[in-house]
C-alpha atoms as a PDB file:
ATOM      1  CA  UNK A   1      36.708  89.035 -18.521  1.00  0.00           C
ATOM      2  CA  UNK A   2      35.881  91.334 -15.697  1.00  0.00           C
ATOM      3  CA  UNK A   3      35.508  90.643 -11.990  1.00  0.00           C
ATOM      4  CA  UNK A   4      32.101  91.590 -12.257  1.00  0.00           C
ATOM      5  CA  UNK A   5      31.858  88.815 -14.675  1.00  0.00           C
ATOM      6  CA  UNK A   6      33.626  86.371 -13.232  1.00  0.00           C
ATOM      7  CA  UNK A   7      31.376  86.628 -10.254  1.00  0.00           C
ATOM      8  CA  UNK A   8      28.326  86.001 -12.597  1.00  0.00           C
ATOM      9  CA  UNK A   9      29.641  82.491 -13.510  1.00  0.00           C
ATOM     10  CA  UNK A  10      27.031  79.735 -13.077  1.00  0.00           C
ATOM     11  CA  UNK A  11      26.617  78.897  -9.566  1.00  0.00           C
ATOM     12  CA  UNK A  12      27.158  75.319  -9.429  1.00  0.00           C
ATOM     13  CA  UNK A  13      26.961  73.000 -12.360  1.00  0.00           C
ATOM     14  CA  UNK A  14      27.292  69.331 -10.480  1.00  0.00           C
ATOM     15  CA  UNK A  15      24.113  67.055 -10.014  1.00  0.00           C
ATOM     16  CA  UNK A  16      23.678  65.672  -6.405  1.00  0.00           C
ATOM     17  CA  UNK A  17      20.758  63.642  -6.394  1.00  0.00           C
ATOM     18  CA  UNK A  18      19.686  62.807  -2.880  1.00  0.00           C
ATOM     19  CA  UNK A  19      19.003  66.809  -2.586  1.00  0.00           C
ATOM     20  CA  UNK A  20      20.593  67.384   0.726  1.00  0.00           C
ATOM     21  CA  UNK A  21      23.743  69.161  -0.562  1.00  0.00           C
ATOM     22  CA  UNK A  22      26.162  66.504  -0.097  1.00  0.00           C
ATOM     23  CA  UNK A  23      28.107  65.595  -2.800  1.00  0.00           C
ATOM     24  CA  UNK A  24      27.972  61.877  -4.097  1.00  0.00           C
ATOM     25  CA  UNK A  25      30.954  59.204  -3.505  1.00  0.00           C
ATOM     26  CA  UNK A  26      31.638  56.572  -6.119  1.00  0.00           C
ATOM     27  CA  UNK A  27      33.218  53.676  -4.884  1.00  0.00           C
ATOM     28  CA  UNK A  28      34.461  50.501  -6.241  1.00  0.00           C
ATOM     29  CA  UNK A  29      33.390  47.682  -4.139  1.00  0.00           C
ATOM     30  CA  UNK A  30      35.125  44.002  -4.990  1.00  0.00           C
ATOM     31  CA  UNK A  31      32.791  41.352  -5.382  1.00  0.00           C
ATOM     32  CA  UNK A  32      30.943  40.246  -2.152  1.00  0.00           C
ATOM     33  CA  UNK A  33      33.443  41.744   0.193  1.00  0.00           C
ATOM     34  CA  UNK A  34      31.882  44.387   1.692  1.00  0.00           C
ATOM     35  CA  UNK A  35      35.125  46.428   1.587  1.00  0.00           C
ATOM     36  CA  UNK A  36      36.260  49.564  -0.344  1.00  0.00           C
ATOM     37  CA  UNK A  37      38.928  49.209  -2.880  1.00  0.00           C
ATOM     38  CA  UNK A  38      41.684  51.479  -2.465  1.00  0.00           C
ATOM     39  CA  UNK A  39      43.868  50.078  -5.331  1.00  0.00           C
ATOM     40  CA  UNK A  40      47.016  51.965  -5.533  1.00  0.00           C
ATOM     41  CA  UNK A  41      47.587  50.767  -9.095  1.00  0.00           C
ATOM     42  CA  UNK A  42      44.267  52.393 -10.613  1.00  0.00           C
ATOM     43  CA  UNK A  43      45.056  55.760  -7.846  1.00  0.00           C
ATOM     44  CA  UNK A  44      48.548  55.825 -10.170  1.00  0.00           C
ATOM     45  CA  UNK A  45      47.088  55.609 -13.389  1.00  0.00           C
ATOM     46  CA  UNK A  46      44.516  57.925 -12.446  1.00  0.00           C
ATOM     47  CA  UNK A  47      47.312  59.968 -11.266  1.00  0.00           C
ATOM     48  CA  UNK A  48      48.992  59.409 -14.590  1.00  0.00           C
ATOM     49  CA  UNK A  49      45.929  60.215 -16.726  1.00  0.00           C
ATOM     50  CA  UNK A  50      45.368  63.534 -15.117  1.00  0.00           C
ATOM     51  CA  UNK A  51      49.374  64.857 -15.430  1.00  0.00           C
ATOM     52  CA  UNK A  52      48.627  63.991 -19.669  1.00  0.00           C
ATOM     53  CA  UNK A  53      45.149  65.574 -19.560  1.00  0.00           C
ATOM     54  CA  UNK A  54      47.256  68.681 -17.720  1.00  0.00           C
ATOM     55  CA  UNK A  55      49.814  68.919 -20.594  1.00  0.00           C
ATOM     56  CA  UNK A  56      47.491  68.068 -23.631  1.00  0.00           C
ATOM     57  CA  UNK A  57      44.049  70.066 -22.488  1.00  0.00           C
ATOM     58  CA  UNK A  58      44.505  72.279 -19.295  1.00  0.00           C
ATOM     59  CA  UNK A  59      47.839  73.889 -19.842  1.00  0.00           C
ATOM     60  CA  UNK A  60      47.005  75.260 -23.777  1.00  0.00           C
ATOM     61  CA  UNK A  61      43.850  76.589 -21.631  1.00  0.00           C
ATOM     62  CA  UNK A  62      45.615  78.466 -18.683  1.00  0.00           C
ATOM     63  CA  UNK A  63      47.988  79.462 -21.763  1.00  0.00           C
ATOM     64  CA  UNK A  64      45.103  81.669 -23.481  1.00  0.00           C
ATOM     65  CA  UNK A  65      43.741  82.460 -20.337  1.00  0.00           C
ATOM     66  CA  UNK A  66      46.631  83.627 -19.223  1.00  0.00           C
ATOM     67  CA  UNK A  67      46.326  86.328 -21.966  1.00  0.00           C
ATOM     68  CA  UNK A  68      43.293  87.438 -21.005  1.00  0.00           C
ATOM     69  CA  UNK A  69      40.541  84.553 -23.083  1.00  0.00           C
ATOM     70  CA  UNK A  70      37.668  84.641 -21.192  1.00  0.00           C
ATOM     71  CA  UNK A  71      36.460  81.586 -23.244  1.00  0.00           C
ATOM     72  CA  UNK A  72      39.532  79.733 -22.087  1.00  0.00           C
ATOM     73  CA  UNK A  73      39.112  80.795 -18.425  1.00  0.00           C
ATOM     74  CA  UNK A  74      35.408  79.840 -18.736  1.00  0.00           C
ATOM     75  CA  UNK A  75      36.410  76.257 -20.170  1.00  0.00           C
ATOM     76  CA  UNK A  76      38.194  75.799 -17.067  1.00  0.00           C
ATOM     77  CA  UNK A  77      35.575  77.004 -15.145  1.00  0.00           C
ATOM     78  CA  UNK A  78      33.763  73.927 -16.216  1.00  0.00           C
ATOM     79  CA  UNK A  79      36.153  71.577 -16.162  1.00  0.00           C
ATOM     80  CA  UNK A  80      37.168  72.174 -12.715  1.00  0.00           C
ATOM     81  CA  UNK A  81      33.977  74.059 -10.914  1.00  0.00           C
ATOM     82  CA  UNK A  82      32.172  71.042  -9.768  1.00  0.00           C
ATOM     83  CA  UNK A  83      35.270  69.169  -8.681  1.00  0.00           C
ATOM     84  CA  UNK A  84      35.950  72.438  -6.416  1.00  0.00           C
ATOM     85  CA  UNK A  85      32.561  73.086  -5.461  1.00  0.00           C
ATOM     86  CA  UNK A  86      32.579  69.312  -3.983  1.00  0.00           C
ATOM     87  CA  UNK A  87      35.327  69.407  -1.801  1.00  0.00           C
ATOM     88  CA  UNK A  88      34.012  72.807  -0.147  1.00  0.00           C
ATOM     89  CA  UNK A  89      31.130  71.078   0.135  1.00  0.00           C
ATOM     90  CA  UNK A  90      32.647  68.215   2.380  1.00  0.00           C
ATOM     91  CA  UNK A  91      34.990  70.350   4.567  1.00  0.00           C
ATOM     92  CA  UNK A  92      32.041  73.280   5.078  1.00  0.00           C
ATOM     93  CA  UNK A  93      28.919  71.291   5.500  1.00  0.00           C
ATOM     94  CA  UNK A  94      27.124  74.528   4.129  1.00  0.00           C
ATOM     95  CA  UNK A  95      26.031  74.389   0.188  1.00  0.00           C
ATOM     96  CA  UNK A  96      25.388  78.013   0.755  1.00  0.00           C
ATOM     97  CA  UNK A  97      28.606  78.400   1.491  1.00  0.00           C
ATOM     98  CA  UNK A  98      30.574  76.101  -0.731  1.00  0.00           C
ATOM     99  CA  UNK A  99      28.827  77.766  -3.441  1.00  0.00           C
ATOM    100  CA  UNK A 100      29.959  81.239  -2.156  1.00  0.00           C
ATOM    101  CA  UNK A 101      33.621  80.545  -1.792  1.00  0.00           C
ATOM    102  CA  UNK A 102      33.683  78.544  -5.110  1.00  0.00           C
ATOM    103  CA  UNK A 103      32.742  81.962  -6.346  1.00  0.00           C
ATOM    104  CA  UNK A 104      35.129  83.870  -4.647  1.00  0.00           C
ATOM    105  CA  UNK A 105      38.015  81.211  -5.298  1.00  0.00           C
ATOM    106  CA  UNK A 106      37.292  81.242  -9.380  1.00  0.00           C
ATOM    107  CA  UNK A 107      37.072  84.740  -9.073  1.00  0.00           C
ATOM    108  CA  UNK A 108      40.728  85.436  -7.215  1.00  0.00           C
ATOM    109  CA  UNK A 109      41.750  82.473 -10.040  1.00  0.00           C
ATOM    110  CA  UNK A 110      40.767  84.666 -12.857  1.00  0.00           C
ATOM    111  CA  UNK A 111      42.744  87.554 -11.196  1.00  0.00           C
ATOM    112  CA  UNK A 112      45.420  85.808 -10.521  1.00  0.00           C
ATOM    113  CA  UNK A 113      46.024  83.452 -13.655  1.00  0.00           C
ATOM    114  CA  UNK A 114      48.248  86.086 -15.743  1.00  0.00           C
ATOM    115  CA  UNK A 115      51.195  85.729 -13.239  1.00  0.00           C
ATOM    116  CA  UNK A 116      50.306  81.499 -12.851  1.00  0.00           C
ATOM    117  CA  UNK A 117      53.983  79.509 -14.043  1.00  0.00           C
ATOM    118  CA  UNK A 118      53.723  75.823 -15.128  1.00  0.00           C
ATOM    119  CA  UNK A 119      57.001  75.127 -13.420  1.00  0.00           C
ATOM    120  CA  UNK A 120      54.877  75.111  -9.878  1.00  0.00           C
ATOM    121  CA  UNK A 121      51.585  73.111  -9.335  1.00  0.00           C
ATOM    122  CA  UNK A 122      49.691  71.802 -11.318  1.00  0.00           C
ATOM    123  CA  UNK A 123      46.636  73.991 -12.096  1.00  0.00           C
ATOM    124  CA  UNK A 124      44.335  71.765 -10.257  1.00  0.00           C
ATOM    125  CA  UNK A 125      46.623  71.671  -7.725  1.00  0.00           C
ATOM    126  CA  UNK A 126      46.845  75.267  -7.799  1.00  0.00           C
ATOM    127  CA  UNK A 127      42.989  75.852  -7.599  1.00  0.00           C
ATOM    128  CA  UNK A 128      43.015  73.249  -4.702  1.00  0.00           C
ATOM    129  CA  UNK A 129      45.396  75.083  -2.257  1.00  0.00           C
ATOM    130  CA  UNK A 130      43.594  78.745  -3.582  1.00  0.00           C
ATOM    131  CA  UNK A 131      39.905  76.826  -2.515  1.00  0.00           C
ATOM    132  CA  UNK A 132      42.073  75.339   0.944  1.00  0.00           C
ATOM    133  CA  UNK A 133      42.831  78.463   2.074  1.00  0.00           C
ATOM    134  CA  UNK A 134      40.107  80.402   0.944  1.00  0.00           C
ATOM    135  CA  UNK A 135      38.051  77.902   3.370  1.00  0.00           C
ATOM    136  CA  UNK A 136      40.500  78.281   6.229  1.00  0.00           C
ATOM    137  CA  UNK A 137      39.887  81.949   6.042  1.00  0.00           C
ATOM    138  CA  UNK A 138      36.326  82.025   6.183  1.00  0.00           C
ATOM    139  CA  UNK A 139      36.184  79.821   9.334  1.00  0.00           C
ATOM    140  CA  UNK A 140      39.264  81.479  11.372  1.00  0.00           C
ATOM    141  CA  UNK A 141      37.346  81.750  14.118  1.00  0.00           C
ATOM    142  CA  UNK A 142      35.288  78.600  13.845  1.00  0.00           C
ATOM    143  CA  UNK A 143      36.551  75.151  13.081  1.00  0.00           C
ATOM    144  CA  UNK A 144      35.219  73.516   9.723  1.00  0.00           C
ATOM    145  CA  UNK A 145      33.518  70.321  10.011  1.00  0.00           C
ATOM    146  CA  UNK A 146      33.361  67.741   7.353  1.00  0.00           C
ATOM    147  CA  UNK A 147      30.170  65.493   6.802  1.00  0.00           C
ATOM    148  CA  UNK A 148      30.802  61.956   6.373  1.00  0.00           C
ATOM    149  CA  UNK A 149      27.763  60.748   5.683  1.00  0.00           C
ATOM    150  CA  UNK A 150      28.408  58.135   2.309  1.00  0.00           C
ATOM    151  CA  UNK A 151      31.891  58.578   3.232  1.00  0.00           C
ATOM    152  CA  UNK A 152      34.128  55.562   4.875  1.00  0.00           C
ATOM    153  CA  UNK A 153      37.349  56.092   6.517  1.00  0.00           C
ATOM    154  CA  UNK A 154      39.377  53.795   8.075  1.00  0.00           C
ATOM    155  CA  UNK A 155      40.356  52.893  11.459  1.00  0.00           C
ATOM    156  CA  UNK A 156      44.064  52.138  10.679  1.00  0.00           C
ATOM    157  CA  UNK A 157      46.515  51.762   7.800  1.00  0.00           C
ATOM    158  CA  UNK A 158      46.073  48.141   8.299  1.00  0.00           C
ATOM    159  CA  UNK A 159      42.587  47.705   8.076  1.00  0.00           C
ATOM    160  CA  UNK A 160      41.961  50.952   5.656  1.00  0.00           C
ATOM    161  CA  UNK A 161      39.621  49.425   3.677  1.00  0.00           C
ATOM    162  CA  UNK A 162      37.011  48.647   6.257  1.00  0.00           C
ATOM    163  CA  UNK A 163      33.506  49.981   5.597  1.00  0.00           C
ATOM    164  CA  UNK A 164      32.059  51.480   8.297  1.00  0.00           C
ATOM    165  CA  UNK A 165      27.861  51.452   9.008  1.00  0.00           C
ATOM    166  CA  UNK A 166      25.964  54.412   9.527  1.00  0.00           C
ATOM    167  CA  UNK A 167      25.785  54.509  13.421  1.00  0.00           C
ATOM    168  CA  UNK A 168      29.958  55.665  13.183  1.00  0.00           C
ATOM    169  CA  UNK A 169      29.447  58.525  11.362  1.00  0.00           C
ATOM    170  CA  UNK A 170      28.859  60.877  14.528  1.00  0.00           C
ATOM    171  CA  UNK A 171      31.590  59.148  16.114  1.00  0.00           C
ATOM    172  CA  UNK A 172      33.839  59.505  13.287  1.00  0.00           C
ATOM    173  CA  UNK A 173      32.921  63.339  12.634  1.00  0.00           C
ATOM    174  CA  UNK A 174      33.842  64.070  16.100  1.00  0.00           C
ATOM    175  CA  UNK A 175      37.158  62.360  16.000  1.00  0.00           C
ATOM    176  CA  UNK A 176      37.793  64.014  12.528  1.00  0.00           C
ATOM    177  CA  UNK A 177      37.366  67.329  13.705  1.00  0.00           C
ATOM    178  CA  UNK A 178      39.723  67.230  16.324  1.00  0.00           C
ATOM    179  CA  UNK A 179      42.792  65.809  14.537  1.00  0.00           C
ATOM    180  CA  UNK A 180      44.845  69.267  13.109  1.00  0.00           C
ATOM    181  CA  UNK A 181      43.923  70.829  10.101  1.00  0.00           C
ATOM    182  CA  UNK A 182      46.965  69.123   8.365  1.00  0.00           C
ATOM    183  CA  UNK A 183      45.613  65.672   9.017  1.00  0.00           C
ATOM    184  CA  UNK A 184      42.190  66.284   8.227  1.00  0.00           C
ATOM    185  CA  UNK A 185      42.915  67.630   4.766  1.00  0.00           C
ATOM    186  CA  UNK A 186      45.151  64.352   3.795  1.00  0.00           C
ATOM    187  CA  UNK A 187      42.296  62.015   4.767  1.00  0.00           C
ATOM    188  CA  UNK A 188      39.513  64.171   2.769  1.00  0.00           C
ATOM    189  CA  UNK A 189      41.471  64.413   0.306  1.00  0.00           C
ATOM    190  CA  UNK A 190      42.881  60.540  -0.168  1.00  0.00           C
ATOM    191  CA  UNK A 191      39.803  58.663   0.786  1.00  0.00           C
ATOM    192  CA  UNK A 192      37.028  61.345  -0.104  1.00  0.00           C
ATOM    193  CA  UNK A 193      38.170  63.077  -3.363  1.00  0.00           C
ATOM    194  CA  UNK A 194      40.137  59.630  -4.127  1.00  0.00           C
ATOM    195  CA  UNK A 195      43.448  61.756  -4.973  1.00  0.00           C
ATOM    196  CA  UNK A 196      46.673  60.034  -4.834  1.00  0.00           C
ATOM    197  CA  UNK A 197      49.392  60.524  -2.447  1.00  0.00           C
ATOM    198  CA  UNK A 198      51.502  62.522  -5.606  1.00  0.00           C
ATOM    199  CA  UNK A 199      48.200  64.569  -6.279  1.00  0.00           C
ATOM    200  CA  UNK A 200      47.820  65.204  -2.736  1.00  0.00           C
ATOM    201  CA  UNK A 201      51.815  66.558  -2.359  1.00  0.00           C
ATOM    202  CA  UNK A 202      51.165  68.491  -5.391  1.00  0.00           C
ATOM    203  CA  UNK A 203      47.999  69.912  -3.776  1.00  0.00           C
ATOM    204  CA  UNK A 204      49.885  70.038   0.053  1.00  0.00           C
ATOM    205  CA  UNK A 205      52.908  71.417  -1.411  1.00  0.00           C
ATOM    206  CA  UNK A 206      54.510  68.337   0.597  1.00  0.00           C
ATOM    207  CA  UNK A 207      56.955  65.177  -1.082  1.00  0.00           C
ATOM    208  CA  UNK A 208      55.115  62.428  -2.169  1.00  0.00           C
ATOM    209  CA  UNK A 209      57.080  59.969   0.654  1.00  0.00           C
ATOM    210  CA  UNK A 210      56.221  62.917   3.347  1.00  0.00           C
ATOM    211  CA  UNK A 211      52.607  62.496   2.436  1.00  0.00           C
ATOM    212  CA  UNK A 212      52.516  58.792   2.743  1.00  0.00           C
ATOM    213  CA  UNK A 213      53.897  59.506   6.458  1.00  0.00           C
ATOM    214  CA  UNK A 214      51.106  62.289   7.326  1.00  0.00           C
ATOM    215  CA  UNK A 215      48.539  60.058   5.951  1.00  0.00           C
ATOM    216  CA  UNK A 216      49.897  57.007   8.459  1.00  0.00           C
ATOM    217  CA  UNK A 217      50.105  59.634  11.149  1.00  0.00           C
ATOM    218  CA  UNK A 218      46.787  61.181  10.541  1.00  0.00           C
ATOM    219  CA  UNK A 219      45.105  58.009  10.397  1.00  0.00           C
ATOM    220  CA  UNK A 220      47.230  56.568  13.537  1.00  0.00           C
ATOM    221  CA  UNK A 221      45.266  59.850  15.297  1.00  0.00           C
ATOM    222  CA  UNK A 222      42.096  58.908  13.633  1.00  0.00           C
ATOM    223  CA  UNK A 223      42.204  55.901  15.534  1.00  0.00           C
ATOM    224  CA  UNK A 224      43.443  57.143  19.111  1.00  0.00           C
ATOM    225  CA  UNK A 225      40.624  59.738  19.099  1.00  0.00           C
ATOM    226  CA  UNK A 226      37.862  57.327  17.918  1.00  0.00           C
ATOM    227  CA  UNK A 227      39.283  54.922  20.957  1.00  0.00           C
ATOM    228  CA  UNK A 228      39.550  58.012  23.608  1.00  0.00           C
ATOM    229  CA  UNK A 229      35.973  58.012  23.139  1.00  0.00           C
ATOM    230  CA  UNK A 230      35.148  54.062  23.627  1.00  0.00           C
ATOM    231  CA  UNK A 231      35.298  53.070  19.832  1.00  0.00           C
ATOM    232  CA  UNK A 232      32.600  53.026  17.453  1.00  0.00           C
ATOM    233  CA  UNK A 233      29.522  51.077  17.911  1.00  0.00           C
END
């Protein structure tokens, strides 16, 4: 497969049916309650399910790939594309743009794969940090915004399952932005992309227990910038 051909790989292959760009979040809602579920049990066993998917389907994949299968390379192309593709989407704002580095990351994934070890990340994980930094270098000199519009964060590890209304989404967005770039990406990634803290080390490149702490630390800041501003509405 040549880089010319890996740039010709579909654009995007995810549905998003409002039509505004913004990627669709699922969420569980318990009966009556109002409240996002943020069950650790089912974020383990999702957790779980992906490491056997990794060993069973992806790594035979990266395996062939690794040799040079297009086919292979293409498989996880579609596998992991639209799952990329959304979480550009959230941190750029920009579908124009999303789509463009979702090009450019499966593109320096292709090139790179041959010298790709099992013994590191994961390969999702992998494609996630290639796709984090590929986004921090397109906006070096301009700050990335994420849209939280269908998305509900909380205003403290205590009360993390609160849904908040639509008239907190400015609020919220202007508090997200300016927490660091470390703190933004664990609360995208945990209540956004619903990854688990050991997905989200694996992705970070951080301990599973020093996650847990940057997500209570991130969300403490969350909550002292919302307040700085005279709370939401």
């Amino acid at each position: 497969m040549s880089s010319a051909d890996a740039l010709s790989l579909p654009r995007d292959r995810t549905e998003h049916g409002d039509g505004t760009g913004t990627p669709p979040v699922s969420r569980r809602m318990p009966n009556g309650t109002g409240h996002i579920s943020l069950d650790q049990t089912e974020a383990r066993r999702r957790a779980a399910q992906s490491a056997d998917e990794e060993l069973a389907v992806i790594r035979p994949l990266v395996d062939r790939a690794r040799e040079g299968d297009a086919e292979a390379f293409g498989a996880l192309y579609d596998r992991f594309q639209p799952e990329i593709l959304r979480y550009l989407l959230v941190r750029t704002r920009d579908r124009e743009v999303a789509e463009d580095l979702a090009q450019q990351v499966f593109l320096k994934a292709w090139q790179a794969i041959p010298r790709y070890q099992h013994r590191g990340a994961p390969f999702r994980a992998w494609l996630y940090r290639m796709a984090h930094n590929q986004m921090v270098d397109h906006f070096r000199t301009s700050r990335p915004t994420t849209d939280l519009e269908g998305v509900d964060l909380p205003e403290d590890a205590e009360a993390e399952e609160r849904v908040l209304t639509a008239e907190t989404h400015d609020v919220l967005r202007g508090a997200l932005e300016r927490l660091s770039e470390d703190h933004r990406q664990v609360l995208v990634l945990r209540f956004l992309m619903e990854k688990s803290a050991r997905e989200i080390g694996e992705i970070m490149n951080r301990k599973e227990v020093t996650v847990r702490g940057l997500q209570m630390r991130a969300l403490q800041a969350l909550r002292r910038e919302i307040e700085s501003t005279g709370g939401l509405p």
